[in-house]
PDB file of N, CA and C in Angstrom:
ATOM      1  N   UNK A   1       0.811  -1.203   0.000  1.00  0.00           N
ATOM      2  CA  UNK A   1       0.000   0.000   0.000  1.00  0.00           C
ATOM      3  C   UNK A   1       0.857   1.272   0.000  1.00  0.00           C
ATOM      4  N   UNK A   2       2.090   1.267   1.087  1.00  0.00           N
ATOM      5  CA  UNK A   2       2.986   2.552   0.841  1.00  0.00           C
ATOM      6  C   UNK A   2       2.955   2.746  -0.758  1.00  0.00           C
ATOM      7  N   UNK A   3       4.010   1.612  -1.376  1.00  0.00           N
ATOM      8  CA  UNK A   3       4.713   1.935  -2.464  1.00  0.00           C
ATOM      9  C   UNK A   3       3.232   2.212  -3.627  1.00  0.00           C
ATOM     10  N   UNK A   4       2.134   1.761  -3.555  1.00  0.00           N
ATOM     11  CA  UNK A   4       1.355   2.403  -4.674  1.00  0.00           C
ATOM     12  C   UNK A   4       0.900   3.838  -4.296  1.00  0.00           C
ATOM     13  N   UNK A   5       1.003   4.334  -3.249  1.00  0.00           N
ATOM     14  CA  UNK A   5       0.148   5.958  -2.814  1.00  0.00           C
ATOM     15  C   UNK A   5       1.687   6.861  -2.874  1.00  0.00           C
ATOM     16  N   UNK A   6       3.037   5.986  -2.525  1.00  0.00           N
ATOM     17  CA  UNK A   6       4.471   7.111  -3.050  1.00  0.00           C
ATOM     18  C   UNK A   6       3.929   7.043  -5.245  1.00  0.00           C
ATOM     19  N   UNK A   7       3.779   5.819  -5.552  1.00  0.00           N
ATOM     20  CA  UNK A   7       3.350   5.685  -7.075  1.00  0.00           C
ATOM     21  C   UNK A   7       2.640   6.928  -7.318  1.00  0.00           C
ATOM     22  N   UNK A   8       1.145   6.910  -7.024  1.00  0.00           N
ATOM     23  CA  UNK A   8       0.345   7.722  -7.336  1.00  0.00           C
ATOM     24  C   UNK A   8       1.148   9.435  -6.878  1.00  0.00           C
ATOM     25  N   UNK A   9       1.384   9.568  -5.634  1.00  0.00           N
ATOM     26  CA  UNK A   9       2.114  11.521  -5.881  1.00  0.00           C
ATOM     27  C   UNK A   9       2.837  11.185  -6.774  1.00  0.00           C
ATOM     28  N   UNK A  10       3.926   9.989  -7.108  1.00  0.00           N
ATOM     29  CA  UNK A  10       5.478  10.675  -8.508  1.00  0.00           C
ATOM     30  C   UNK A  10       4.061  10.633  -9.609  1.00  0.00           C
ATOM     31  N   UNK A  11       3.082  10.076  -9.785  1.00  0.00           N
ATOM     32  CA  UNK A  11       2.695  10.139 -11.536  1.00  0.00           C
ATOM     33  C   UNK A  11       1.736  11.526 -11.402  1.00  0.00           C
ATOM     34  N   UNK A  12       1.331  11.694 -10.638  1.00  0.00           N
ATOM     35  CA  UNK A  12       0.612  13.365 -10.374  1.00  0.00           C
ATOM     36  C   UNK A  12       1.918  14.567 -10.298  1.00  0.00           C
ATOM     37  N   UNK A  13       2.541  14.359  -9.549  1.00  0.00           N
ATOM     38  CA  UNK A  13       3.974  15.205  -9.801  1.00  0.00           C
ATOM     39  C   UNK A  13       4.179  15.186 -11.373  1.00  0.00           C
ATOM     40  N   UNK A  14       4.476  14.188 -11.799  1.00  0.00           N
ATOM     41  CA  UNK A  14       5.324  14.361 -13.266  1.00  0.00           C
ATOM     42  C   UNK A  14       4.063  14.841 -14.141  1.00  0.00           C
ATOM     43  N   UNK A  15       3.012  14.286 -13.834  1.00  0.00           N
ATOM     44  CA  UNK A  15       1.805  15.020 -14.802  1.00  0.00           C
ATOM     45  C   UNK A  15       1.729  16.531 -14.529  1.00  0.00           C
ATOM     46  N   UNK A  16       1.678  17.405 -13.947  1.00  0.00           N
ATOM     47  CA  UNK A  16       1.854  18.394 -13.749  1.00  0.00           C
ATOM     48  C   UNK A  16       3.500  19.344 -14.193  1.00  0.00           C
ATOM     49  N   UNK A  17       4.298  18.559 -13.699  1.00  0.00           N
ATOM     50  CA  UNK A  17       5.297  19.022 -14.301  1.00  0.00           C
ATOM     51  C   UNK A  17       5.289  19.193 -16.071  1.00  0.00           C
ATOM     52  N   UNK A  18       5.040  17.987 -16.463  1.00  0.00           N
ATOM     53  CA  UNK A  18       4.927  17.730 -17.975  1.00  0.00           C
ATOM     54  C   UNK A  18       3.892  18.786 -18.557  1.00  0.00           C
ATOM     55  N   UNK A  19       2.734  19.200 -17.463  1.00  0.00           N
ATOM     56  CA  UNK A  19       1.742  20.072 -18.138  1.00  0.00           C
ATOM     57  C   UNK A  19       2.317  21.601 -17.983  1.00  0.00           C
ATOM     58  N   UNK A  20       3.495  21.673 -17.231  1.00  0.00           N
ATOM     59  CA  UNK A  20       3.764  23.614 -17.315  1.00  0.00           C
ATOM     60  C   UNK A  20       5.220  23.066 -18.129  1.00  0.00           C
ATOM     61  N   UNK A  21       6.102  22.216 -18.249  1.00  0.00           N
ATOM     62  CA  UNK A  21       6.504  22.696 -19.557  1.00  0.00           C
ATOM     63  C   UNK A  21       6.100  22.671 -20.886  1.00  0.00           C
ATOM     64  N   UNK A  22       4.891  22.052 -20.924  1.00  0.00           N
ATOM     65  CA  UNK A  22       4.381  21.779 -22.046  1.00  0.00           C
ATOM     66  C   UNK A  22       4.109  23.892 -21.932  1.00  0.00           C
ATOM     67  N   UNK A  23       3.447  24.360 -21.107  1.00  0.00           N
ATOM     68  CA  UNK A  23       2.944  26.122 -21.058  1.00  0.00           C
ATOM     69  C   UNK A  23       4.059  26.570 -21.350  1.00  0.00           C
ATOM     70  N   UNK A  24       5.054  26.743 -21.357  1.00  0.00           N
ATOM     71  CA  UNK A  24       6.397  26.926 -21.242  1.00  0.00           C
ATOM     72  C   UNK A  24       6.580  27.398 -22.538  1.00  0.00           C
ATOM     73  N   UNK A  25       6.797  25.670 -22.858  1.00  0.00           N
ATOM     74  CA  UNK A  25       7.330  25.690 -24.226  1.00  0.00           C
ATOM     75  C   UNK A  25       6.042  26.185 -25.756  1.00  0.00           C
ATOM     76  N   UNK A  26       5.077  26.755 -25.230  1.00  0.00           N
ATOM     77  CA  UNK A  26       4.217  27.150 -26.380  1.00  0.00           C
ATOM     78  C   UNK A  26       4.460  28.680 -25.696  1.00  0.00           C
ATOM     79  N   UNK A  27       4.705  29.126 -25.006  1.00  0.00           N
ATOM     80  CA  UNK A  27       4.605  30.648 -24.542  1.00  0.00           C
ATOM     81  C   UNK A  27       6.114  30.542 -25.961  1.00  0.00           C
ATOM     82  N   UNK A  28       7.247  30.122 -25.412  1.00  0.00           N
ATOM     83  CA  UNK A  28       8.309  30.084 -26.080  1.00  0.00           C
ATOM     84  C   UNK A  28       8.250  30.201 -27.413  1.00  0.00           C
ATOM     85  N   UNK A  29       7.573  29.641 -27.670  1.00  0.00           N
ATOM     86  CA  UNK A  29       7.464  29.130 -29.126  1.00  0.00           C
ATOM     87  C   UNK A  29       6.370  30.371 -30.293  1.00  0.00           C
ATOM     88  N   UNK A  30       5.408  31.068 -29.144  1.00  0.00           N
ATOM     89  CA  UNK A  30       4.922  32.246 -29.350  1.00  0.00           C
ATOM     90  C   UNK A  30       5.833  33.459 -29.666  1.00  0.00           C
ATOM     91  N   UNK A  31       6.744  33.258 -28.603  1.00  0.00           N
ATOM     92  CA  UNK A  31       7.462  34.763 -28.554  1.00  0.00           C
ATOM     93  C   UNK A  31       7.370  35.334 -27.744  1.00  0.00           C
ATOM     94  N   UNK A  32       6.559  34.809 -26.629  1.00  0.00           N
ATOM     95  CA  UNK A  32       5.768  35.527 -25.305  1.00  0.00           C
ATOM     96  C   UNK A  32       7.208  35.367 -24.212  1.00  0.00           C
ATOM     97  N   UNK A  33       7.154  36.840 -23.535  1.00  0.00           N
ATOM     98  CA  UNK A  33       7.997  36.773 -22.470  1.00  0.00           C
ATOM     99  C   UNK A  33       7.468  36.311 -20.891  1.00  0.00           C
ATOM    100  N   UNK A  34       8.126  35.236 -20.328  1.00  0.00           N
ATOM    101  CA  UNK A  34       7.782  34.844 -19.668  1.00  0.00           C
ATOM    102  C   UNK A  34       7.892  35.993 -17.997  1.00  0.00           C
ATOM    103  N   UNK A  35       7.200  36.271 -17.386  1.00  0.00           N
ATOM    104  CA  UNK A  35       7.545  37.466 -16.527  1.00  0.00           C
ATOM    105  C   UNK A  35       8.208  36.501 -14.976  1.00  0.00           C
ATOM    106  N   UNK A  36       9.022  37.609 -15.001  1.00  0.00           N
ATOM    107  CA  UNK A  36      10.189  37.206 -13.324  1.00  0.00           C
ATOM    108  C   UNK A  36       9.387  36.239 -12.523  1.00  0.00           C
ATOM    109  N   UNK A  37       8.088  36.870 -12.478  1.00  0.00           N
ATOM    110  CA  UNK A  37       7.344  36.182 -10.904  1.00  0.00           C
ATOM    111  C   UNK A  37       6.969  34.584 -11.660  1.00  0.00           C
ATOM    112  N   UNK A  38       6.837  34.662 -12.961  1.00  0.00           N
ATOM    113  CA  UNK A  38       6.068  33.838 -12.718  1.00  0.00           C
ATOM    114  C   UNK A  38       7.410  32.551 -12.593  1.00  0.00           C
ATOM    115  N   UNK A  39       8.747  32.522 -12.901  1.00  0.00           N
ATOM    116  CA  UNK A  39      10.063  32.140 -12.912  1.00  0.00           C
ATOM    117  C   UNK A  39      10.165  32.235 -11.772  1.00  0.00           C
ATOM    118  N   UNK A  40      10.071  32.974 -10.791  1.00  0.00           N
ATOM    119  CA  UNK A  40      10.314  32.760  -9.324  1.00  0.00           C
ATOM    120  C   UNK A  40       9.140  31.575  -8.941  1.00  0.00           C
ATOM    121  N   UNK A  41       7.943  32.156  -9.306  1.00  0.00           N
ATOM    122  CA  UNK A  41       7.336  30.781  -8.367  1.00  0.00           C
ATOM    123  C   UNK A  41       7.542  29.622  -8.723  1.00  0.00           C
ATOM    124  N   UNK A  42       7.864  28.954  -9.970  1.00  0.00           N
ATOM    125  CA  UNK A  42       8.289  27.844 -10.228  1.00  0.00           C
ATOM    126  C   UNK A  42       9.852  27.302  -9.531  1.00  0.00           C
ATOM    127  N   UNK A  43      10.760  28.336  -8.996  1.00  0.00           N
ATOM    128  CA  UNK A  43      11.708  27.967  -8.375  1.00  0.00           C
ATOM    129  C   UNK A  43      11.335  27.218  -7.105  1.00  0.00           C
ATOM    130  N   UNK A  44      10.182  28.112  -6.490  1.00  0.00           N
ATOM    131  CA  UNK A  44       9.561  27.684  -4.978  1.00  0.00           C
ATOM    132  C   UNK A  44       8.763  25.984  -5.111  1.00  0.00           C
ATOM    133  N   UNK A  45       8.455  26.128  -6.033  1.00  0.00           N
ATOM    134  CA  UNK A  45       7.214  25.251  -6.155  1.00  0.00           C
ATOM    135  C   UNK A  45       7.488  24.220  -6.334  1.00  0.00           C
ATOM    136  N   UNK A  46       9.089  23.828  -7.363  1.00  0.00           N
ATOM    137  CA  UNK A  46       9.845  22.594  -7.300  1.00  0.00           C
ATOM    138  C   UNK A  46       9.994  21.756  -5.505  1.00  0.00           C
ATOM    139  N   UNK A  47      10.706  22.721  -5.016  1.00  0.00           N
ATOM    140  CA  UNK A  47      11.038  21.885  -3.481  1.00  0.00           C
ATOM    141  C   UNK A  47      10.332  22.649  -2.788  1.00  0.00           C
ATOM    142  N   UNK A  48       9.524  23.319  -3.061  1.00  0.00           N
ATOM    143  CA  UNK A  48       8.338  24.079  -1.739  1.00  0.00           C
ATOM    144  C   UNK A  48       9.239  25.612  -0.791  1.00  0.00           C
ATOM    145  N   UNK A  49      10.582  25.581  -1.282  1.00  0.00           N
ATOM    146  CA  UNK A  49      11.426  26.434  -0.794  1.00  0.00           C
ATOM    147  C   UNK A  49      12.733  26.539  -1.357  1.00  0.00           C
ATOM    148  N   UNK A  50      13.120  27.697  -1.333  1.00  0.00           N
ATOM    149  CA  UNK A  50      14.390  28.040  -2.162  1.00  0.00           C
ATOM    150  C   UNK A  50      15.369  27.849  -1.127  1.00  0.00           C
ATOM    151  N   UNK A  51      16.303  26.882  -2.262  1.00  0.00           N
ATOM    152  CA  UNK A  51      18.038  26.580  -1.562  1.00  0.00           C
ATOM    153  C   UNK A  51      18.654  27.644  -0.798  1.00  0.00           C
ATOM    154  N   UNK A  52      19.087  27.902   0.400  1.00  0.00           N
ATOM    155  CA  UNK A  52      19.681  28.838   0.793  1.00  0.00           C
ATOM    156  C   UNK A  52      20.533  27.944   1.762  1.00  0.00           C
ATOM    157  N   UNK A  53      22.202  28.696   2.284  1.00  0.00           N
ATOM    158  CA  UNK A  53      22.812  28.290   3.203  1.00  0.00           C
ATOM    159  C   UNK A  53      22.250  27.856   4.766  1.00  0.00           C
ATOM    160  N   UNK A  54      21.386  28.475   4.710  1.00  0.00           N
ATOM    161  CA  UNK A  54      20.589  28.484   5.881  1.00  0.00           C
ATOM    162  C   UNK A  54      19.465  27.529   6.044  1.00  0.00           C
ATOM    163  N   UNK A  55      19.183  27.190   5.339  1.00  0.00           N
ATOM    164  CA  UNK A  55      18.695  25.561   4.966  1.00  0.00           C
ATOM    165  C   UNK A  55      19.528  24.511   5.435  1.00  0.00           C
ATOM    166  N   UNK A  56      20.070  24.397   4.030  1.00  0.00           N
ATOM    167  CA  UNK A  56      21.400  22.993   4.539  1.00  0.00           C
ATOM    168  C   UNK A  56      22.107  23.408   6.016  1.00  0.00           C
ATOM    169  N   UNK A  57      22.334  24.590   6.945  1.00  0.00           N
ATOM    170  CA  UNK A  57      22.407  24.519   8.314  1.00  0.00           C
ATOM    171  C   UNK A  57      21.684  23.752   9.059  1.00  0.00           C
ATOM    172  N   UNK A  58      20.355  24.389   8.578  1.00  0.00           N
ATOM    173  CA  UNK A  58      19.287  23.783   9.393  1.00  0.00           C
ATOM    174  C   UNK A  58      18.818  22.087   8.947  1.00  0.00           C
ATOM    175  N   UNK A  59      18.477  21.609   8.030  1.00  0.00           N
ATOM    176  CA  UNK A  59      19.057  20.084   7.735  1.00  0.00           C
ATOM    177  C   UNK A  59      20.097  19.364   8.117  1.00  0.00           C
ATOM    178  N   UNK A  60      20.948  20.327   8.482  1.00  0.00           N
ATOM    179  CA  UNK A  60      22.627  19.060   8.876  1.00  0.00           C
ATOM    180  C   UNK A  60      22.140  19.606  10.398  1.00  0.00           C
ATOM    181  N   UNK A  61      21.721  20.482  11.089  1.00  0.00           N
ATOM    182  CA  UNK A  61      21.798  20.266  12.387  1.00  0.00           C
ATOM    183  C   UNK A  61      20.184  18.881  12.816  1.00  0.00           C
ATOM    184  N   UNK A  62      19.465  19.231  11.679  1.00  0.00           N
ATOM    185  CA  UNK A  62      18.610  18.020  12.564  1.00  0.00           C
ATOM    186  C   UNK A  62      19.004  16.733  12.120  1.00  0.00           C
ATOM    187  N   UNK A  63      19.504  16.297  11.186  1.00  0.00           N
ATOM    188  CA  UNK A  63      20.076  14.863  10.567  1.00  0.00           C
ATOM    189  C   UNK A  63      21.108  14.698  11.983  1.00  0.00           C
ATOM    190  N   UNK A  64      22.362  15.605  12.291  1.00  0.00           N
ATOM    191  CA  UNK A  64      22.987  15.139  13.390  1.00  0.00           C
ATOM    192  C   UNK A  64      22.216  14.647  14.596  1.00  0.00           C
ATOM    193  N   UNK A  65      20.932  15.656  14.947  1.00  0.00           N
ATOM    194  CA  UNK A  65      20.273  15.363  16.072  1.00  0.00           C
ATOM    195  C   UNK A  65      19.619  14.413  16.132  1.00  0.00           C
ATOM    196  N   UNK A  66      18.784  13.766  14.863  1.00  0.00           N
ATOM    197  CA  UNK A  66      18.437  12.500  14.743  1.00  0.00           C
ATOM    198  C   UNK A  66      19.371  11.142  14.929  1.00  0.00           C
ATOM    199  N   UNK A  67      20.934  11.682  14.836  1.00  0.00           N
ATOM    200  CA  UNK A  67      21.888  10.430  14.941  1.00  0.00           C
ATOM    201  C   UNK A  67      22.152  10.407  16.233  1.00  0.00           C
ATOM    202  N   UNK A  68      22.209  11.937  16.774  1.00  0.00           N
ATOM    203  CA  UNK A  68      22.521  11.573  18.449  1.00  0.00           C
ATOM    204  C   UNK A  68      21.539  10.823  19.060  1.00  0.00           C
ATOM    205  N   UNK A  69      20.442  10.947  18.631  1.00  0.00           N
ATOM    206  CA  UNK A  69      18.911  10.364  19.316  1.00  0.00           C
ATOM    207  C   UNK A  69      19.267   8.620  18.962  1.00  0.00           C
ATOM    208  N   UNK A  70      19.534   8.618  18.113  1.00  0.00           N
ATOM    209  CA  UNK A  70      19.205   7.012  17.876  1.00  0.00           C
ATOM    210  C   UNK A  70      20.645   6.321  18.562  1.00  0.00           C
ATOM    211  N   UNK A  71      21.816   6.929  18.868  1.00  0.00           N
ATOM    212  CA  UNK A  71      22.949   6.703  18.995  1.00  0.00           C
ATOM    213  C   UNK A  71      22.458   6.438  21.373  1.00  0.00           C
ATOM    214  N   UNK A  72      22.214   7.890  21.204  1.00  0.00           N
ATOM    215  CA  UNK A  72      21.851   7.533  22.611  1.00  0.00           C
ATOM    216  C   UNK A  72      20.712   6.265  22.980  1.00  0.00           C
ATOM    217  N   UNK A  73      19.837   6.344  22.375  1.00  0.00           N
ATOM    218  CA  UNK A  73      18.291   4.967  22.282  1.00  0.00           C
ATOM    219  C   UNK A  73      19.273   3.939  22.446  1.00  0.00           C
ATOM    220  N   UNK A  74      20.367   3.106  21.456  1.00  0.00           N
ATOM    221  CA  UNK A  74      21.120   2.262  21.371  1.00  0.00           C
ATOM    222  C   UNK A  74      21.968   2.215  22.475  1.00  0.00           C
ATOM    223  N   UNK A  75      22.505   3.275  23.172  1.00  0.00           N
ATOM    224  CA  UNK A  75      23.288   3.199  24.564  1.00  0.00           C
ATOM    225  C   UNK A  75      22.546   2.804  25.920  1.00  0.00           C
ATOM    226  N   UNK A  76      21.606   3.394  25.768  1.00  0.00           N
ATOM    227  CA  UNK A  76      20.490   3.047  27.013  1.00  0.00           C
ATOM    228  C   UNK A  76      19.625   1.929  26.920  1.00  0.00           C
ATOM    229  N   UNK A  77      19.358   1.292  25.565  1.00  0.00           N
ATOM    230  CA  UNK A  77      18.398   0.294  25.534  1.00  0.00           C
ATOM    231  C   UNK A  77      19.158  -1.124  25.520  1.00  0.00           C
ATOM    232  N   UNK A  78      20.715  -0.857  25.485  1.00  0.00           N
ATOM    233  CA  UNK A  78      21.529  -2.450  25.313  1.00  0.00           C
ATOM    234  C   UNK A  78      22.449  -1.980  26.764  1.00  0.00           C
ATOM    235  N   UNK A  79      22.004  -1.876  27.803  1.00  0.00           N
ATOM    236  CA  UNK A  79      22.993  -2.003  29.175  1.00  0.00           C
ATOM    237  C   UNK A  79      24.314  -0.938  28.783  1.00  0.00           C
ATOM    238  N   UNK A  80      23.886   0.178  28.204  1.00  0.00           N
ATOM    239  CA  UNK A  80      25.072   1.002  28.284  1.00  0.00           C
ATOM    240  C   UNK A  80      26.337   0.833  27.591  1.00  0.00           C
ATOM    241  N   UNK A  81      26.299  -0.074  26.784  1.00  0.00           N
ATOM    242  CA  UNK A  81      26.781  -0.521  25.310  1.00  0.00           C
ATOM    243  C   UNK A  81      26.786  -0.039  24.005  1.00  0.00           C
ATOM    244  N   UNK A  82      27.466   0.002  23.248  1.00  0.00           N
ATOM    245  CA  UNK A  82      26.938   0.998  21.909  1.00  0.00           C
ATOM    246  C   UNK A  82      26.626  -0.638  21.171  1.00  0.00           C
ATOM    247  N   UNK A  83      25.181  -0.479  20.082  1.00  0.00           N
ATOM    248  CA  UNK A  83      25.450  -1.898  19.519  1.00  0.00           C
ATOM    249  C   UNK A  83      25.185  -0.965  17.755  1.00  0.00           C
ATOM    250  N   UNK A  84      24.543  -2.323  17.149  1.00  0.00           N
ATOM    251  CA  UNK A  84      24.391  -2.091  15.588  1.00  0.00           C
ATOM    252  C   UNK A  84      23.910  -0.742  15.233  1.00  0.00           C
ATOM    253  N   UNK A  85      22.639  -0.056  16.570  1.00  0.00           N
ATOM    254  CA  UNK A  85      22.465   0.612  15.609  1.00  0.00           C
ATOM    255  C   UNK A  85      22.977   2.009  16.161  1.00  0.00           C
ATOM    256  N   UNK A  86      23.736   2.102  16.476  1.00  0.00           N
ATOM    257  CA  UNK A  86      25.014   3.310  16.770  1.00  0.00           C
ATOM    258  C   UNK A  86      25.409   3.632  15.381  1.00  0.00           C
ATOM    259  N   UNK A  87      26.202   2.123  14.885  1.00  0.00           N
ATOM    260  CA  UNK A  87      26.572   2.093  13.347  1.00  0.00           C
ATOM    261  C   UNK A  87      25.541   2.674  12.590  1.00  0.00           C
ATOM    262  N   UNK A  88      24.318   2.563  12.492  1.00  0.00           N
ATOM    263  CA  UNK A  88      23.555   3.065  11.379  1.00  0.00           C
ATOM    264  C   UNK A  88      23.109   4.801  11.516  1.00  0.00           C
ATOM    265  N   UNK A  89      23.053   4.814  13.055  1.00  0.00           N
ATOM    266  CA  UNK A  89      23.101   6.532  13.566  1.00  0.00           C
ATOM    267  C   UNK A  89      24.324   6.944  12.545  1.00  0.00           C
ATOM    268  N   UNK A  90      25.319   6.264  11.791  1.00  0.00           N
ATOM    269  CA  UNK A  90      26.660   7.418  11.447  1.00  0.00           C
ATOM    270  C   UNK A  90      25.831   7.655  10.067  1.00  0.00           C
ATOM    271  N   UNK A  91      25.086   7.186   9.403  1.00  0.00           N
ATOM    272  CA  UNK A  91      24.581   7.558   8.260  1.00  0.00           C
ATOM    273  C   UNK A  91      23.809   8.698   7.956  1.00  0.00           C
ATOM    274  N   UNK A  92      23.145   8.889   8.709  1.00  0.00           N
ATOM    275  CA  UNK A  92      22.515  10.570   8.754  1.00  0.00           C
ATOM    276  C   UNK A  92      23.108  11.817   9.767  1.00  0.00           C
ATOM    277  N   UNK A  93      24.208  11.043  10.410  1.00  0.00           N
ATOM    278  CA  UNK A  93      24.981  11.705  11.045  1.00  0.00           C
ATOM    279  C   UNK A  93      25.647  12.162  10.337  1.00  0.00           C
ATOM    280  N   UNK A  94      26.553  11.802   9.494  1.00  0.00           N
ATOM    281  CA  UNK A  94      27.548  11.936   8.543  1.00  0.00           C
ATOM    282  C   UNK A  94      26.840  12.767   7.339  1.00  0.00           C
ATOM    283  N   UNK A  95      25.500  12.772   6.588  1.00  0.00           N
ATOM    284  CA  UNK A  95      25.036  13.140   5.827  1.00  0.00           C
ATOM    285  C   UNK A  95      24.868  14.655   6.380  1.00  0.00           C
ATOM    286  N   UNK A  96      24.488  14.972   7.894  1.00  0.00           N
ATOM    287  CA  UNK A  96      24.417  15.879   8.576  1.00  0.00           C
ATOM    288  C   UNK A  96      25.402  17.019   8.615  1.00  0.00           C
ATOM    289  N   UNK A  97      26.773  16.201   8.990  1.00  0.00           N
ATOM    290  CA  UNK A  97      27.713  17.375   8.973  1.00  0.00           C
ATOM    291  C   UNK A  97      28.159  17.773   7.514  1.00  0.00           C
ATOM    292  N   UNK A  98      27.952  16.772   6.519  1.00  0.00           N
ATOM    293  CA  UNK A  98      28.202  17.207   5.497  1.00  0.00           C
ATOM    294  C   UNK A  98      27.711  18.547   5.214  1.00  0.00           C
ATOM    295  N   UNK A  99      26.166  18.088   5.040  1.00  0.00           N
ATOM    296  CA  UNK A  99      24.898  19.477   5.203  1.00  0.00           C
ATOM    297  C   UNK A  99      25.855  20.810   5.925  1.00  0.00           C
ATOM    298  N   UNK A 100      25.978  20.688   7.109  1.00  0.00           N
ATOM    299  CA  UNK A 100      26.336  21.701   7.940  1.00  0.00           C
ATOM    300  C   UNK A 100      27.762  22.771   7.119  1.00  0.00           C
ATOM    301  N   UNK A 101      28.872  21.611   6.898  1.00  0.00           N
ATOM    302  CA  UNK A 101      29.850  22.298   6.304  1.00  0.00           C
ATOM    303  C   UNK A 101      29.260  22.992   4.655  1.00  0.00           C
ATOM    304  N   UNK A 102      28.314  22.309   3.808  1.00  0.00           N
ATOM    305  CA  UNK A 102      28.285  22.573   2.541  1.00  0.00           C
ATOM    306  C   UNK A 102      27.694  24.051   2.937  1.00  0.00           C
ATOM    307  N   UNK A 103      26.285  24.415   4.077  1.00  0.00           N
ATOM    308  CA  UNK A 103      26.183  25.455   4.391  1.00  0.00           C
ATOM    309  C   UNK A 103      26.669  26.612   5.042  1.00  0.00           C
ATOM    310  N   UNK A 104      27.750  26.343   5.985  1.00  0.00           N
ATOM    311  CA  UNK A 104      29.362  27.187   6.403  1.00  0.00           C
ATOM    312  C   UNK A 104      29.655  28.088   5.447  1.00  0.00           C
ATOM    313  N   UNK A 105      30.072  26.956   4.168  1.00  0.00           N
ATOM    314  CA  UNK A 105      30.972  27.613   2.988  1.00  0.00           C
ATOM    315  C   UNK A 105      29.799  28.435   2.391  1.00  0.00           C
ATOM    316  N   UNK A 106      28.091  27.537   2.321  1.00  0.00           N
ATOM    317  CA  UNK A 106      27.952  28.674   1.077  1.00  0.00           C
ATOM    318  C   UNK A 106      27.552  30.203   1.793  1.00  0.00           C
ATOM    319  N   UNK A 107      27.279  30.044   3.193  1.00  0.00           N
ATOM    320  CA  UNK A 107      27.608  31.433   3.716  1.00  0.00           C
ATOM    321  C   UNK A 107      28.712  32.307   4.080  1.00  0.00           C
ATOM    322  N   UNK A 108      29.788  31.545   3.903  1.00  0.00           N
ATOM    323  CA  UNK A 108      31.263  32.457   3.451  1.00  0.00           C
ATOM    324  C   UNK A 108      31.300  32.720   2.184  1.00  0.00           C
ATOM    325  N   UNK A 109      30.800  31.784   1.071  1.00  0.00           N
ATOM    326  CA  UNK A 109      30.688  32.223  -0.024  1.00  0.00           C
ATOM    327  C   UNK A 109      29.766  33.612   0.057  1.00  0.00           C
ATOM    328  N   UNK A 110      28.562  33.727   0.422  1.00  0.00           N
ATOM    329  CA  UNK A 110      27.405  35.190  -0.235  1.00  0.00           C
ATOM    330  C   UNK A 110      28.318  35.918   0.858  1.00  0.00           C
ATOM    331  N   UNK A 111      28.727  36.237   1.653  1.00  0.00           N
ATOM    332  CA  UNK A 111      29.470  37.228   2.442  1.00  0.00           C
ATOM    333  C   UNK A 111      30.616  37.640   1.694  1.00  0.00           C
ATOM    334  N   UNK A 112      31.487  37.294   1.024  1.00  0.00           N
ATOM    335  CA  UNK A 112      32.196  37.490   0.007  1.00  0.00           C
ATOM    336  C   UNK A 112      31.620  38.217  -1.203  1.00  0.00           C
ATOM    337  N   UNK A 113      30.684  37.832  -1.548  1.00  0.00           N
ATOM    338  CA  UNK A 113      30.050  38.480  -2.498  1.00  0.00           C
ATOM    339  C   UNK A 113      29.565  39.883  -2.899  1.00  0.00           C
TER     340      UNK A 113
END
């Protein structure tokens, strides 16, 4: 049941997608200029929010916090032991600080700018 209702949003997603470049590409094909806003809201509307450094901060600090959580669960629930799933806490842990540093730089990057 998951995997047919994730099915059904990707084929409604891509139907919709397929239906504004199809608008797109006949505005284009008119000659018609497409105006700023309406190019901005399609930026939003892809991921519901625009990429900013301050994002990927905020993603790598909760991916870490989700690894400390499951890292601690695994210490307290096996007699104060780290077991297997310590190991699997490093996977969104690790994805986390990545996040964190990629957003560091890209806010040393726009400060530079």
């Amino acid at each position: 049941m998951p995997v047919f209702i994730v099915g059904i949003v990707m084929f409604f997603r891509a139907r919709e997608r397929a239906e504004t470049q199809k608008t797109i590409r006949m505005a284009i094909e008119k000659g018609q200029a497409l105006p700023p806003e309406y190019l901005d809201s399609l930026k939003r509307s892809g991921s519901g929010r625009i990429k900013t450094p301050v994002n990927d901060i905020r993603s790598g600090l909760i991916l870490m916090a989700v690894a400390l959580g499951l890292v601690v669960m695994d210490y307290v629930r096996n007699d104060y032991t780290f077991e297997t799933l310590s190991g699997i806490a490093a996977i969104p842990g690790f994805i986390g600080v990545a996040l964190l540093i990629m957003g560091i730089v890209g806010l040393n990057t726009q400060k530079k700018s």
